[in-house]
C-alpha atoms as a PDB file:
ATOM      1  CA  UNK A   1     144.439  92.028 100.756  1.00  0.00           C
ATOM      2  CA  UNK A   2     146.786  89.710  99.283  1.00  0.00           C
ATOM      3  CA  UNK A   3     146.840  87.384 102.327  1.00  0.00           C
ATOM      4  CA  UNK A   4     142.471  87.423 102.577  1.00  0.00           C
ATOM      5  CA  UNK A   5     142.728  86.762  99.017  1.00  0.00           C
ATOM      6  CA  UNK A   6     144.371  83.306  99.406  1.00  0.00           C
ATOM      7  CA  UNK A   7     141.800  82.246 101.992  1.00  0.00           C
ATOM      8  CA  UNK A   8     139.143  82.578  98.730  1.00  0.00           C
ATOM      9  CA  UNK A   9     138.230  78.596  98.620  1.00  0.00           C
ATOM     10  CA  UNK A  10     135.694  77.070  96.181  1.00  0.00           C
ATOM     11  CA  UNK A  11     133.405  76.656  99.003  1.00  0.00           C
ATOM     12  CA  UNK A  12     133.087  80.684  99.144  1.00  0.00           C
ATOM     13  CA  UNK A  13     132.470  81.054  95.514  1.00  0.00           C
ATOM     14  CA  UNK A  14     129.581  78.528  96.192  1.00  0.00           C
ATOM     15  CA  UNK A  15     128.389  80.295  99.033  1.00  0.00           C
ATOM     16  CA  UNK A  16     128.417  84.122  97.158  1.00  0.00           C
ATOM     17  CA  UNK A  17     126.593  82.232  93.890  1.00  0.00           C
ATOM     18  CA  UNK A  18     124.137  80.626  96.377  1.00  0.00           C
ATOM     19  CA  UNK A  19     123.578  84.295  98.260  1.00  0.00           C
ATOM     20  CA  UNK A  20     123.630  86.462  95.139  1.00  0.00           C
ATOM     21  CA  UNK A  21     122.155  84.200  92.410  1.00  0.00           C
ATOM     22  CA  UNK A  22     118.641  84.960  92.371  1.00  0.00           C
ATOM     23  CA  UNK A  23     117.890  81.546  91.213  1.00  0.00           C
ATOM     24  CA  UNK A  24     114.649  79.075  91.641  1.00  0.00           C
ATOM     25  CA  UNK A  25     111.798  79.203  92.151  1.00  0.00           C
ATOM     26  CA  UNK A  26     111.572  79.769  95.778  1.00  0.00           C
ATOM     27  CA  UNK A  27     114.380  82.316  95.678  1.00  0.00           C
ATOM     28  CA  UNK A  28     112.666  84.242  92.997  1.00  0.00           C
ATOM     29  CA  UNK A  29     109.336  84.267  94.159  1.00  0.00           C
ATOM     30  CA  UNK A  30     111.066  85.399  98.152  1.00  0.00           C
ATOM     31  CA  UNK A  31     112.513  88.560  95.800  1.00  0.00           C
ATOM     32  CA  UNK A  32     109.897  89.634  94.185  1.00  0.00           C
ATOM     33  CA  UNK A  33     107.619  89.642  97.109  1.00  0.00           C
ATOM     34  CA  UNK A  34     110.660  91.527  99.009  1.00  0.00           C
ATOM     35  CA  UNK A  35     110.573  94.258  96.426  1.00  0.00           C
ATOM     36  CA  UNK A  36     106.756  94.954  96.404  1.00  0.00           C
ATOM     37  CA  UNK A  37     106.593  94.973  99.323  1.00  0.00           C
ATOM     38  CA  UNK A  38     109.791  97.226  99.695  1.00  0.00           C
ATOM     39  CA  UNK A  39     108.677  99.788  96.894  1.00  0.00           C
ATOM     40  CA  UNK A  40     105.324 100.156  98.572  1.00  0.00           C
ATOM     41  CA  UNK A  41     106.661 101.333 101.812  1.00  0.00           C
ATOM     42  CA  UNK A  42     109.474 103.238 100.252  1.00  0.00           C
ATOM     43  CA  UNK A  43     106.701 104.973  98.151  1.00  0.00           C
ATOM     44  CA  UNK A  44     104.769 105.512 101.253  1.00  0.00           C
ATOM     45  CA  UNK A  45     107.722 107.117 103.097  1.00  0.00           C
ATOM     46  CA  UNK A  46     108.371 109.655 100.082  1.00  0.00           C
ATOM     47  CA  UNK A  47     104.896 110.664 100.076  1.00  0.00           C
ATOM     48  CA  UNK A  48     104.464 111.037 104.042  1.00  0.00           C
ATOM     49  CA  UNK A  49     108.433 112.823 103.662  1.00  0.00           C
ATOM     50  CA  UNK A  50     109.095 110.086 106.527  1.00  0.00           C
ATOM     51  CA  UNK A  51     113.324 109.583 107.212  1.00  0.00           C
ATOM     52  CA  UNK A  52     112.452 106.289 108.911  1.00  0.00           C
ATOM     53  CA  UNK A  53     109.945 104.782 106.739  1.00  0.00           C
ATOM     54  CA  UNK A  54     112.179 105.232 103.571  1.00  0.00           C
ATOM     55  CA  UNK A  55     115.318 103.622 105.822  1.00  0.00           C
ATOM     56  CA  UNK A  56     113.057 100.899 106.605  1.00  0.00           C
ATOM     57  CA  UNK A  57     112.475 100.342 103.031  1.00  0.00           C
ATOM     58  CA  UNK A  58     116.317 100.570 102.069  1.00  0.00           C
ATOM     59  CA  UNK A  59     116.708  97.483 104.827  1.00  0.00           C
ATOM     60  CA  UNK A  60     113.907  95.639 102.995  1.00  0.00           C
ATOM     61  CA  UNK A  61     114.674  95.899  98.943  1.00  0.00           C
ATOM     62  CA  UNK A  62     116.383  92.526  98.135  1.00  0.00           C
ATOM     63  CA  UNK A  63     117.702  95.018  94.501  1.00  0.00           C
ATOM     64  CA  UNK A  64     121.410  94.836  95.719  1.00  0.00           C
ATOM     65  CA  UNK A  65     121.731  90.782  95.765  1.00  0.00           C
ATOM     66  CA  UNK A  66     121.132  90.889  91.603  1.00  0.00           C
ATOM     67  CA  UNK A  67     123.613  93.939  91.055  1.00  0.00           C
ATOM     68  CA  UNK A  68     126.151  92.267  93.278  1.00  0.00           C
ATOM     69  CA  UNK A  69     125.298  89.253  91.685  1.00  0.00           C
ATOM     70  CA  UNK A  70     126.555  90.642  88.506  1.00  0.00           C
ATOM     71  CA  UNK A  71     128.867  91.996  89.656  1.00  0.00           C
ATOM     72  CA  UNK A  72     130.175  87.704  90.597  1.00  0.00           C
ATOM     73  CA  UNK A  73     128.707  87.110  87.195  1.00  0.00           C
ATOM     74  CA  UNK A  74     131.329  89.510  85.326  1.00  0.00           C
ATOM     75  CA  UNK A  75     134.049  88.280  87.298  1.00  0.00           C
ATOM     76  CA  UNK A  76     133.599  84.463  86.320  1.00  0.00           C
ATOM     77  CA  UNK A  77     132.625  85.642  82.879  1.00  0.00           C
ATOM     78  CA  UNK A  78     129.688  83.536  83.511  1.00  0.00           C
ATOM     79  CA  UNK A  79     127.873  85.457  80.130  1.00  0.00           C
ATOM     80  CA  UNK A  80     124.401  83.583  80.674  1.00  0.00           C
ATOM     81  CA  UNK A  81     124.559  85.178  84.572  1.00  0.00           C
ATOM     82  CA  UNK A  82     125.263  88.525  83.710  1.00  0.00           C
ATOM     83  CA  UNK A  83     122.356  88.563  81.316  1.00  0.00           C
ATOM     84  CA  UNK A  84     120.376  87.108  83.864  1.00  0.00           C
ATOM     85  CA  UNK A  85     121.147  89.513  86.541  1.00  0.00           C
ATOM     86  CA  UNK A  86     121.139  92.813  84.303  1.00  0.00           C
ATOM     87  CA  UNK A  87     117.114  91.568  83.625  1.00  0.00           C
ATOM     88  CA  UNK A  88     116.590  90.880  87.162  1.00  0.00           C
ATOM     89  CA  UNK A  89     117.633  94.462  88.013  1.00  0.00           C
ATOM     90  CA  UNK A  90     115.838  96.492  84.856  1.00  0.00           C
ATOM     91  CA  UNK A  91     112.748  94.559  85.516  1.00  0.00           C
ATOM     92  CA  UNK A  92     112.894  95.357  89.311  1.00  0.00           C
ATOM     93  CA  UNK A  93     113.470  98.736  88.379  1.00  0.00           C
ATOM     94  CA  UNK A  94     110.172  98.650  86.201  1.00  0.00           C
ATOM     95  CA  UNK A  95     108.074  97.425  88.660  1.00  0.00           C
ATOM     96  CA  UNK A  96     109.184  99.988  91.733  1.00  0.00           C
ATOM     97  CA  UNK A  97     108.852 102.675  89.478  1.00  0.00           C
ATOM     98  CA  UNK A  98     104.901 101.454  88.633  1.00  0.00           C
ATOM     99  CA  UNK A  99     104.420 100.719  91.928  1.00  0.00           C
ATOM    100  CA  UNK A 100     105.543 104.456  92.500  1.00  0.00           C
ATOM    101  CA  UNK A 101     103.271 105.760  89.797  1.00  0.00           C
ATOM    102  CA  UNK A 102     100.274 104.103  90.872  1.00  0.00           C
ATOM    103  CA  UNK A 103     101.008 105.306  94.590  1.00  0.00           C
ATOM    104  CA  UNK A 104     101.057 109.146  93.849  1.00  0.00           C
ATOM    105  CA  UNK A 105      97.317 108.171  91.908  1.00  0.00           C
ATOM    106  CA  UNK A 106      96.372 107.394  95.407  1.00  0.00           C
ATOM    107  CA  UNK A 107      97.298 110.654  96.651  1.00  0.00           C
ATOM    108  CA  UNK A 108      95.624 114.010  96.262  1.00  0.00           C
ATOM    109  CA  UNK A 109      98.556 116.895  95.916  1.00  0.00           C
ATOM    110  CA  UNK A 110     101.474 116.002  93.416  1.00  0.00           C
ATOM    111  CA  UNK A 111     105.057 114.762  95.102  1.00  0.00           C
ATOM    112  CA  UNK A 112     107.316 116.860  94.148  1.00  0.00           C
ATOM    113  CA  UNK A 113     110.966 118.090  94.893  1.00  0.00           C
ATOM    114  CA  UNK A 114     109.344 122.070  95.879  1.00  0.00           C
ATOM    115  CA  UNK A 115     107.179 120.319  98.676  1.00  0.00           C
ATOM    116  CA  UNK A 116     108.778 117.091  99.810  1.00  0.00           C
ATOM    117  CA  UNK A 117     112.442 116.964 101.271  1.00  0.00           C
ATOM    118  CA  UNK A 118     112.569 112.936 100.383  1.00  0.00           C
ATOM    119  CA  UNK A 119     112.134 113.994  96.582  1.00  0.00           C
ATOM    120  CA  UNK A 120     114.253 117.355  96.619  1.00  0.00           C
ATOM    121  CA  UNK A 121     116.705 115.285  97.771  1.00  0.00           C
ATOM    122  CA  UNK A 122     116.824 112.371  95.074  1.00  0.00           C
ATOM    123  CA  UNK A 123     116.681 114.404  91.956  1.00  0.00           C
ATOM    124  CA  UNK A 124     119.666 116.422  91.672  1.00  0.00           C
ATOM    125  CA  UNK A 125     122.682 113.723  92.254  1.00  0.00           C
ATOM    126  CA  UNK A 126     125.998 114.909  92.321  1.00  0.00           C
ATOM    127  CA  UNK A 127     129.488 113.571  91.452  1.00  0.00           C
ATOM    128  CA  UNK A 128     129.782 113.374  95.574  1.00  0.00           C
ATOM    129  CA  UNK A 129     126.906 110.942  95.150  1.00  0.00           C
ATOM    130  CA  UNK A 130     128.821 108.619  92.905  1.00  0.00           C
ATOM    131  CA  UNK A 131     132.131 108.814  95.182  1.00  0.00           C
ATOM    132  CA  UNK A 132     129.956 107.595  98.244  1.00  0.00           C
ATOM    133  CA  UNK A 133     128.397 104.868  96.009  1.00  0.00           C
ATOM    134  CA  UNK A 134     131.930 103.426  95.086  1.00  0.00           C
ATOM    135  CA  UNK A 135     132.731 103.458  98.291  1.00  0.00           C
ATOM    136  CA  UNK A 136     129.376 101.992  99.850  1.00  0.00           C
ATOM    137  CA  UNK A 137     129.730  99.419  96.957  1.00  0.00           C
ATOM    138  CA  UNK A 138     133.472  98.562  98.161  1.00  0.00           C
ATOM    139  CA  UNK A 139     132.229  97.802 101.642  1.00  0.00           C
ATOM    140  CA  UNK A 140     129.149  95.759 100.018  1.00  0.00           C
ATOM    141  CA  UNK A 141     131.495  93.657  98.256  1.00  0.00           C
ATOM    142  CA  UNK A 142     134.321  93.410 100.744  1.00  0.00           C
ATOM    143  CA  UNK A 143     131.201  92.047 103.286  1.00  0.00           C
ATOM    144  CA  UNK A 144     130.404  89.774 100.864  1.00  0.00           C
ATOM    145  CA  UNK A 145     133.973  87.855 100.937  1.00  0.00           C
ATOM    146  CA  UNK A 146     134.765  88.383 104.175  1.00  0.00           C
ATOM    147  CA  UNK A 147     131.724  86.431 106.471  1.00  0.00           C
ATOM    148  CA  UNK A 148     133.463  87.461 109.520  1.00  0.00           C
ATOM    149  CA  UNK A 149     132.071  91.806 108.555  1.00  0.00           C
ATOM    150  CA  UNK A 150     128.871  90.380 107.206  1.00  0.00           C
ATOM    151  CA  UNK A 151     127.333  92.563 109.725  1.00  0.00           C
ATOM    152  CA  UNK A 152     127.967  95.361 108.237  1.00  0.00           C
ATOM    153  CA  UNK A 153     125.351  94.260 104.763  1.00  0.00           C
ATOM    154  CA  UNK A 154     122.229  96.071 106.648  1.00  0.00           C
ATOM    155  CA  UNK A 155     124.294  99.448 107.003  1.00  0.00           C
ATOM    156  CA  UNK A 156     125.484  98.984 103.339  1.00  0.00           C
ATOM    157  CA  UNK A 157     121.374  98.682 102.560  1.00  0.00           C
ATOM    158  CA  UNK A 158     120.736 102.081 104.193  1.00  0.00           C
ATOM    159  CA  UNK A 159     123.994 104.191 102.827  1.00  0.00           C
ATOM    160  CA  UNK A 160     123.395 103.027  99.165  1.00  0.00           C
ATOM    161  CA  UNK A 161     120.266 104.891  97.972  1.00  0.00           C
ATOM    162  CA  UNK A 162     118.145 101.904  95.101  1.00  0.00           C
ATOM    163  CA  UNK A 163     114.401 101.454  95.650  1.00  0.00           C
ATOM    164  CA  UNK A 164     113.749 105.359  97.178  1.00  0.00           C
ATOM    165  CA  UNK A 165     114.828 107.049  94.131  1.00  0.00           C
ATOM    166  CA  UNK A 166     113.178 104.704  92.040  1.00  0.00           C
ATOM    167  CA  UNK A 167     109.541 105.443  93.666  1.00  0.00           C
ATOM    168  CA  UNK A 168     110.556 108.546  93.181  1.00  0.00           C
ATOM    169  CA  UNK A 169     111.131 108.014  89.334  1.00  0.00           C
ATOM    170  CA  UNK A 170     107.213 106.786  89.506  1.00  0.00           C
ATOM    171  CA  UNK A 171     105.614 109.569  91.626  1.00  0.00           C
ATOM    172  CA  UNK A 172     107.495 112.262  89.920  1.00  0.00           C
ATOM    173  CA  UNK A 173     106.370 110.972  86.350  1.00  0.00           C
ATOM    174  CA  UNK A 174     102.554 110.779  87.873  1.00  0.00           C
ATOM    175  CA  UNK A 175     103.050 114.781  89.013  1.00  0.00           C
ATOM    176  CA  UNK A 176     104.283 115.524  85.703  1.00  0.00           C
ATOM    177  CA  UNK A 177     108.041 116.133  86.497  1.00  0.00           C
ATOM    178  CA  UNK A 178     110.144 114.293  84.071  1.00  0.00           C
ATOM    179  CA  UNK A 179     112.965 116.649  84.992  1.00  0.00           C
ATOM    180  CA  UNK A 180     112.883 115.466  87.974  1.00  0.00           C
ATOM    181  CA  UNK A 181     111.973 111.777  87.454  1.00  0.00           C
ATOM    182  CA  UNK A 182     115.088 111.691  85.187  1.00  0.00           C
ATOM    183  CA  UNK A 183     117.483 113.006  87.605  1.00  0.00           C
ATOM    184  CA  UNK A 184     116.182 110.430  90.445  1.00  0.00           C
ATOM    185  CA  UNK A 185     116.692 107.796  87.521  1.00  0.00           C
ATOM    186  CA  UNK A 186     120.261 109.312  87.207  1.00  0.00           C
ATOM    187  CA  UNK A 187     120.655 108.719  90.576  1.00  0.00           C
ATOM    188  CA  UNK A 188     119.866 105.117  90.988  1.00  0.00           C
ATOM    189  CA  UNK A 189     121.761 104.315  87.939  1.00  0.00           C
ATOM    190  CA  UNK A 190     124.826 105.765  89.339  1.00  0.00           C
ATOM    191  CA  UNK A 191     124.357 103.569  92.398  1.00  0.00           C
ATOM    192  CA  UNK A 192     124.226 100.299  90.133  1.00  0.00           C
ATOM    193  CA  UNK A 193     127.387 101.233  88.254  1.00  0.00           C
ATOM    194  CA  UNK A 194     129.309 101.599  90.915  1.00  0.00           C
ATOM    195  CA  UNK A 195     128.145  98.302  92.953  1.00  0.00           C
ATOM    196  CA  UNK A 196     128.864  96.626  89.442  1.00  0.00           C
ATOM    197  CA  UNK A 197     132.223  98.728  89.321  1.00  0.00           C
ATOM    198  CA  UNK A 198     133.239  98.151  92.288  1.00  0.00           C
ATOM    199  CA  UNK A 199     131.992  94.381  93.473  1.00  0.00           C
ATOM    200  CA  UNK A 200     134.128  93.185  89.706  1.00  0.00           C
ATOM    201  CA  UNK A 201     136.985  95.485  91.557  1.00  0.00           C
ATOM    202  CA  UNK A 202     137.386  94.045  94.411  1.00  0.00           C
ATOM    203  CA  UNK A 203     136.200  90.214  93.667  1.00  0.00           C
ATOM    204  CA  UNK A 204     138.930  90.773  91.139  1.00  0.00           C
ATOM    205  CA  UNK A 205     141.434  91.869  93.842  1.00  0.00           C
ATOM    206  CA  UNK A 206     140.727  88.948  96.025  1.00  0.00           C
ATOM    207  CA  UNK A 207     141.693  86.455  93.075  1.00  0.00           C
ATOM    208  CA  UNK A 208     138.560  85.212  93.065  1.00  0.00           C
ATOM    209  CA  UNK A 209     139.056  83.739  88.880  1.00  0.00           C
ATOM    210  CA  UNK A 210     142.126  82.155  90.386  1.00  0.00           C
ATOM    211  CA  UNK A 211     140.364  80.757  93.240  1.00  0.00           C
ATOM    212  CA  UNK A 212     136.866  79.076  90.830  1.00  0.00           C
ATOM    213  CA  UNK A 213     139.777  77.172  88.693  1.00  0.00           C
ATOM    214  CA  UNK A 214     141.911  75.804  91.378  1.00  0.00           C
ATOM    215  CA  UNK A 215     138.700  74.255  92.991  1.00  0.00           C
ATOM    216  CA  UNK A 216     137.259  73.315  89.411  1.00  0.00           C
ATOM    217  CA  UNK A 217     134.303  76.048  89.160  1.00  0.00           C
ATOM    218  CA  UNK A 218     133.734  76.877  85.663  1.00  0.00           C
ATOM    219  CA  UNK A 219     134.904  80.106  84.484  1.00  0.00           C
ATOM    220  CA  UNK A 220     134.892  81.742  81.555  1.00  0.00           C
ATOM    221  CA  UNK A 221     137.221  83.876  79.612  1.00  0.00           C
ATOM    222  CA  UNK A 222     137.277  87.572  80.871  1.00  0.00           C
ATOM    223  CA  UNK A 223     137.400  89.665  78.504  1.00  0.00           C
ATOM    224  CA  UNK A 224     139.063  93.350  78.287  1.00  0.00           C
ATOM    225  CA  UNK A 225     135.797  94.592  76.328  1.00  0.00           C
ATOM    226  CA  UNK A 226     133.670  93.383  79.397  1.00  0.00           C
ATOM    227  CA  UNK A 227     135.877  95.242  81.790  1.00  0.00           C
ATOM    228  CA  UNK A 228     135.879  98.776  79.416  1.00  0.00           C
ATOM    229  CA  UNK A 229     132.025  98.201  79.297  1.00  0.00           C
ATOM    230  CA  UNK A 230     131.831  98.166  83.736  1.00  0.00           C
ATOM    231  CA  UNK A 231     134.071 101.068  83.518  1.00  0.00           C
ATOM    232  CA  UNK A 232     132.186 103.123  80.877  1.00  0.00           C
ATOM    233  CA  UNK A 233     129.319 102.473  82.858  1.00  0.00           C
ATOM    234  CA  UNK A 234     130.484 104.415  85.178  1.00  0.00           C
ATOM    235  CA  UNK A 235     131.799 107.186  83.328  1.00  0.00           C
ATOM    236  CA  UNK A 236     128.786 107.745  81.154  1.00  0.00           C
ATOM    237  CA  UNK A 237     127.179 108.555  84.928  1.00  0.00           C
ATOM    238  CA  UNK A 238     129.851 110.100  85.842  1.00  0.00           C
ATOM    239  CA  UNK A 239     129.794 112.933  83.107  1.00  0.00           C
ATOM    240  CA  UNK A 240     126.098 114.042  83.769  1.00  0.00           C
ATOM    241  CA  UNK A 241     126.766 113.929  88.016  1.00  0.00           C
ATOM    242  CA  UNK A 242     129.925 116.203  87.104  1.00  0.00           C
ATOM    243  CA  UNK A 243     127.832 118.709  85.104  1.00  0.00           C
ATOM    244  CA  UNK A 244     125.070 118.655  87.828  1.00  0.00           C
ATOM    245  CA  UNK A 245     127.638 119.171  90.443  1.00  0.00           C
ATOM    246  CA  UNK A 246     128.615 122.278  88.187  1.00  0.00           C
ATOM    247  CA  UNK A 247     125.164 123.961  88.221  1.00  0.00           C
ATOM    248  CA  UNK A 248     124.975 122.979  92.089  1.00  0.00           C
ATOM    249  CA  UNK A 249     128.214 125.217  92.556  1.00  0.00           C
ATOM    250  CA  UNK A 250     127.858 127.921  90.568  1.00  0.00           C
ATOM    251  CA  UNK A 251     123.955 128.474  91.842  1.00  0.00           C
ATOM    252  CA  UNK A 252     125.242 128.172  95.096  1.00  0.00           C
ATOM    253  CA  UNK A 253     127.816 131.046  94.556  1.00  0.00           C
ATOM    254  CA  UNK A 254     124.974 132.952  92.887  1.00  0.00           C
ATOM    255  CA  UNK A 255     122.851 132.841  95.521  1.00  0.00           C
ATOM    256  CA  UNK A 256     125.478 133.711  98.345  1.00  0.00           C
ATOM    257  CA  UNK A 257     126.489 136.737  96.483  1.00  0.00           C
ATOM    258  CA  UNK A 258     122.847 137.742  96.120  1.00  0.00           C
ATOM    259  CA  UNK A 259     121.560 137.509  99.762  1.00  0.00           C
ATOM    260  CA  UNK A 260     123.949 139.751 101.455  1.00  0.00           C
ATOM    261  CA  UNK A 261     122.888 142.276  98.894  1.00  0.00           C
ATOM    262  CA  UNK A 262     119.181 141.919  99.127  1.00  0.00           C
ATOM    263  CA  UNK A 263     119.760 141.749 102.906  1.00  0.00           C
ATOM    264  CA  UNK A 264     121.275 144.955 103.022  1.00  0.00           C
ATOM    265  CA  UNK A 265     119.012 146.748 100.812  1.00  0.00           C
ATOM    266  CA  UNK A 266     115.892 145.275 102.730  1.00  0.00           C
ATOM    267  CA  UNK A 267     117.073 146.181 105.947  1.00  0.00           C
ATOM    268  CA  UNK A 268     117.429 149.860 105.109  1.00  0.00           C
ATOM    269  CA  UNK A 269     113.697 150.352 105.164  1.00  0.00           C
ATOM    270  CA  UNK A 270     112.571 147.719 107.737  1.00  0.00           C
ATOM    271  CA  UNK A 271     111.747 144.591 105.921  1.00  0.00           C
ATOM    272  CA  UNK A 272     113.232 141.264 105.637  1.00  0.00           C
ATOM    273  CA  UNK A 273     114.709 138.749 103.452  1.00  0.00           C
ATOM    274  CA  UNK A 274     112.489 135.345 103.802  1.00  0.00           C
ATOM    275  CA  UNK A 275     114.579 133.590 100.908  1.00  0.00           C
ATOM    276  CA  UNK A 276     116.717 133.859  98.156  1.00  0.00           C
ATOM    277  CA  UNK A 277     116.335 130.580  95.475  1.00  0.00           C
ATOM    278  CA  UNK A 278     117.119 130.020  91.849  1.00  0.00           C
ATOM    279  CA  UNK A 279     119.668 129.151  89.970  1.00  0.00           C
ATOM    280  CA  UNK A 280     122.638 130.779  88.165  1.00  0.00           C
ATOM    281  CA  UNK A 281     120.723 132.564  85.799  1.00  0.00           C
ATOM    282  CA  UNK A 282     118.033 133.758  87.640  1.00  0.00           C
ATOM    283  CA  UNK A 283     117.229 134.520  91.009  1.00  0.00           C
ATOM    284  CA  UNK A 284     113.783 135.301  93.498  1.00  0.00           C
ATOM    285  CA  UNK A 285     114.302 136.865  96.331  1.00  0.00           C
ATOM    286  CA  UNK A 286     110.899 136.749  98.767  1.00  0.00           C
ATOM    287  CA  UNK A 287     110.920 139.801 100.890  1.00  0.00           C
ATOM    288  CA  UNK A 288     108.533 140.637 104.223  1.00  0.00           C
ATOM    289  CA  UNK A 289     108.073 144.053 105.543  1.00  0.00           C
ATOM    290  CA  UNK A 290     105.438 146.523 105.612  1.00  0.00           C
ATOM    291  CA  UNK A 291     103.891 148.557 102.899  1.00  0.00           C
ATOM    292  CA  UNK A 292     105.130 149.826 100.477  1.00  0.00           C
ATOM    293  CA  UNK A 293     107.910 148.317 100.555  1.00  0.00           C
ATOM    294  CA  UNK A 294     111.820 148.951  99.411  1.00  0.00           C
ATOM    295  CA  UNK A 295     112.711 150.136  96.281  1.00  0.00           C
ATOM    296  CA  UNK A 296     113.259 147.252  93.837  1.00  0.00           C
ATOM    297  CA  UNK A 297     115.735 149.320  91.759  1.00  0.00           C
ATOM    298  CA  UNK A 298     117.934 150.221  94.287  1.00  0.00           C
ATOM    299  CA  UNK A 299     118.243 146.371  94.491  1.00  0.00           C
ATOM    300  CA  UNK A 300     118.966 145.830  91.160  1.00  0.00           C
ATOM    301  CA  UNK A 301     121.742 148.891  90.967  1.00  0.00           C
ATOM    302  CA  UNK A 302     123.651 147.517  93.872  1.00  0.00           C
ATOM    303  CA  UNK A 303     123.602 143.957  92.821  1.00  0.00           C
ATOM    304  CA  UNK A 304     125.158 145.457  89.222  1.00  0.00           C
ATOM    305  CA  UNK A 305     127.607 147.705  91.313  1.00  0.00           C
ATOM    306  CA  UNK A 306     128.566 143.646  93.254  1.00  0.00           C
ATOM    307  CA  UNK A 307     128.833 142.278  89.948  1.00  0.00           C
ATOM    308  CA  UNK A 308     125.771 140.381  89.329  1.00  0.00           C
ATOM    309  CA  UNK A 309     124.237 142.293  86.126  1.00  0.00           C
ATOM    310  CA  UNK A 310     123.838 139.064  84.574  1.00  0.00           C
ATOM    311  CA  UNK A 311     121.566 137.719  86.601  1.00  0.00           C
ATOM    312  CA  UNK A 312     117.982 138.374  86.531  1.00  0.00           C
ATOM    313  CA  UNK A 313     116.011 138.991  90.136  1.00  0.00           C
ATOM    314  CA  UNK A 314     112.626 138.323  90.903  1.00  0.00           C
ATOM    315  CA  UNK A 315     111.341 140.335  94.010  1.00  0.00           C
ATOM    316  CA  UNK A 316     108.138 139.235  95.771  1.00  0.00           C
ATOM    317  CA  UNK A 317     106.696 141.373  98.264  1.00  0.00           C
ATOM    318  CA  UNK A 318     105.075 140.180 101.224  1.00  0.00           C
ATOM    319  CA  UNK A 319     103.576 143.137 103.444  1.00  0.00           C
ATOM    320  CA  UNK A 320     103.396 142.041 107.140  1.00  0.00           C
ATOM    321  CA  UNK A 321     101.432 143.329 109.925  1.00  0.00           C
ATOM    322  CA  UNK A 322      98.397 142.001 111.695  1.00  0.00           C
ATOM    323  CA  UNK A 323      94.710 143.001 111.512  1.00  0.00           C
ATOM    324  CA  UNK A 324      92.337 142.752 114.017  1.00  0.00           C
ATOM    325  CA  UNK A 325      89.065 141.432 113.355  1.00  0.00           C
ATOM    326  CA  UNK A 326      86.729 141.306 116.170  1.00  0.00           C
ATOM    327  CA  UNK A 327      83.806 138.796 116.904  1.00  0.00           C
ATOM    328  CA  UNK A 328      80.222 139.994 115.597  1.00  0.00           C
ATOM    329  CA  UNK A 329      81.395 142.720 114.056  1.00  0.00           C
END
């Protein structure tokens, strides 16, 4: 690290401000026609649940080259920059999220996280989520000093997750899910602290300050208030990821103690457990068989005896069979 770091010449600090700075008129306009046209097929790949069209649309979305940018901002204490750049992303932000809104108008059954795999997966963000974005956001920066791994920018595009969760911020809102839309927000805001976090990190590492004044950039004076507010970014994500990645586990264990139970008591008169969902609290199991079914209260008296009392069970019966109807009659 210490041996790339002298390598850092003035004529790399010009080329990151030149590739980051989203400055000019031409370089402006190329962004925001970028990120239309990035939230509209990211919006379309949510709403057709469509792996590819949303990874098309992380390639796209120019959002990372204004977050990385400042991130370069923070480091050369370049105050003007930062404010610059923080703009550049919120009003970016805005306009996928309307874009998103608008789209789910267009569309005639709600997108939402119980129907659509590309929103169930986007609106409860764990603490794992913010580890892989440090670590995605490492890689983005360490591509960004080092030309000869600039390859590597287009995978950095797919594995951190901006525009996607922001459309579905918008179409969430539009199906009248603000839970939701707030945890999707959640998630994209964790993704800009730590590209922020860790592009100041590691531009830090490299010397870069060191680097601007021995080849007469201007740099300003960094702070130890600007670096506490970067790293409270991140922990004021950090502390609602950690209590989501709470309620994850302790649903999860909830739900594993429940289905061997209900599988156990359905099988003893012929039916079948189609799913078990919830959360900690409270619990539906959906069971198939034929009429009239098992015995709900045995269920409930030998999920007490496993030590579940505390958690309330919805059973839905579905009676199976088939009926023949024939033609003309």
């Amino acid at each position: 690290m210490i041996e790339a770091a002298s390598r850092v010449s003035g004529a790399d600090i010009d080329r990151m401000a030149d590739r980051l700075y989203v400055e000019g008129r031409r370089k402006q306009s190329a962004f925001w026609v970028l990120l239309t046209l990035a939230a509209i097929i990211a919006g379309a790949g949510v709403v057709a649940d469509s792996d590819a069209t949303v990874i098309g649309a992380m390639i796209v979305a120019p959002l990372m080259t204004p977050i990385l940018g400042t991130a370069l901002a923070v480091v050369l204490a370049d105050r003007a920059r930062i404010l610059r750049g923080v703009t550049t992303v919120l009003l970016g932000a805005a306009l996928v999220v309307a874009l998103g809104h608008l789209l789910g108008l267009l569309v005639p059954e709600p997108v939402v996280a119980a129907t659509n795999s590309q929103v169930a997966s986007r609106v409860t963000p764990a603490l794992i989520d913010l580890v892989a974005a440090l670590a995605t956001g490492l890689v983005g920066a360490f591509a960004l000093v080092r030309t000869d791994i600039s390859d590597t920018l287009p995978g950095v595009a797919i594995a951190i997750s901006l525009v996607p969760p922001l459309s579905v911020v918008g179409l969430t809102l539009e199906a009248g899910e603000p839970r939701q839309a707030l945890g999707a927000l959640l998630l994209f805001g964790s993704n800009v602290a730590a590209i922020v976090a860790t592009g100041t990190g590691l531009l830090l590492a490299f010397r870069l300050r060191a680097a601007a004044e021995a080849a007469g950039r201007p740099v300003g004076r960094l702070g130890r208030g600007t670096i506490a507010v970067v790293a409270g970014f991140v922990v004021l994500v950090a502390v609602p990821l950690g209590v989501g990645s709470y309620r994850v586990f302790t649903e999860s264990t909830t739900i594993a103690g429940v289905r061997p139970v209900a599988e156990q008591w359905a099988s003893a008169v012929s039916s079948q457990v189609v799913s078990v969902s919830g959360t900690a609290d409270a619990v539906r199991v959906e069971v198939l068989g034929p009429p009239p079914g098992p015995d709900v209260a045995l269920l409930r008296r030998a999920l007490d005896d496993a030590g579940d009392a505390d958690v309330a069970v919805q059973v839905a019966l579905v009676f199976g069979g088939a009926q023949e109807l024939p033609a003309g009659g």
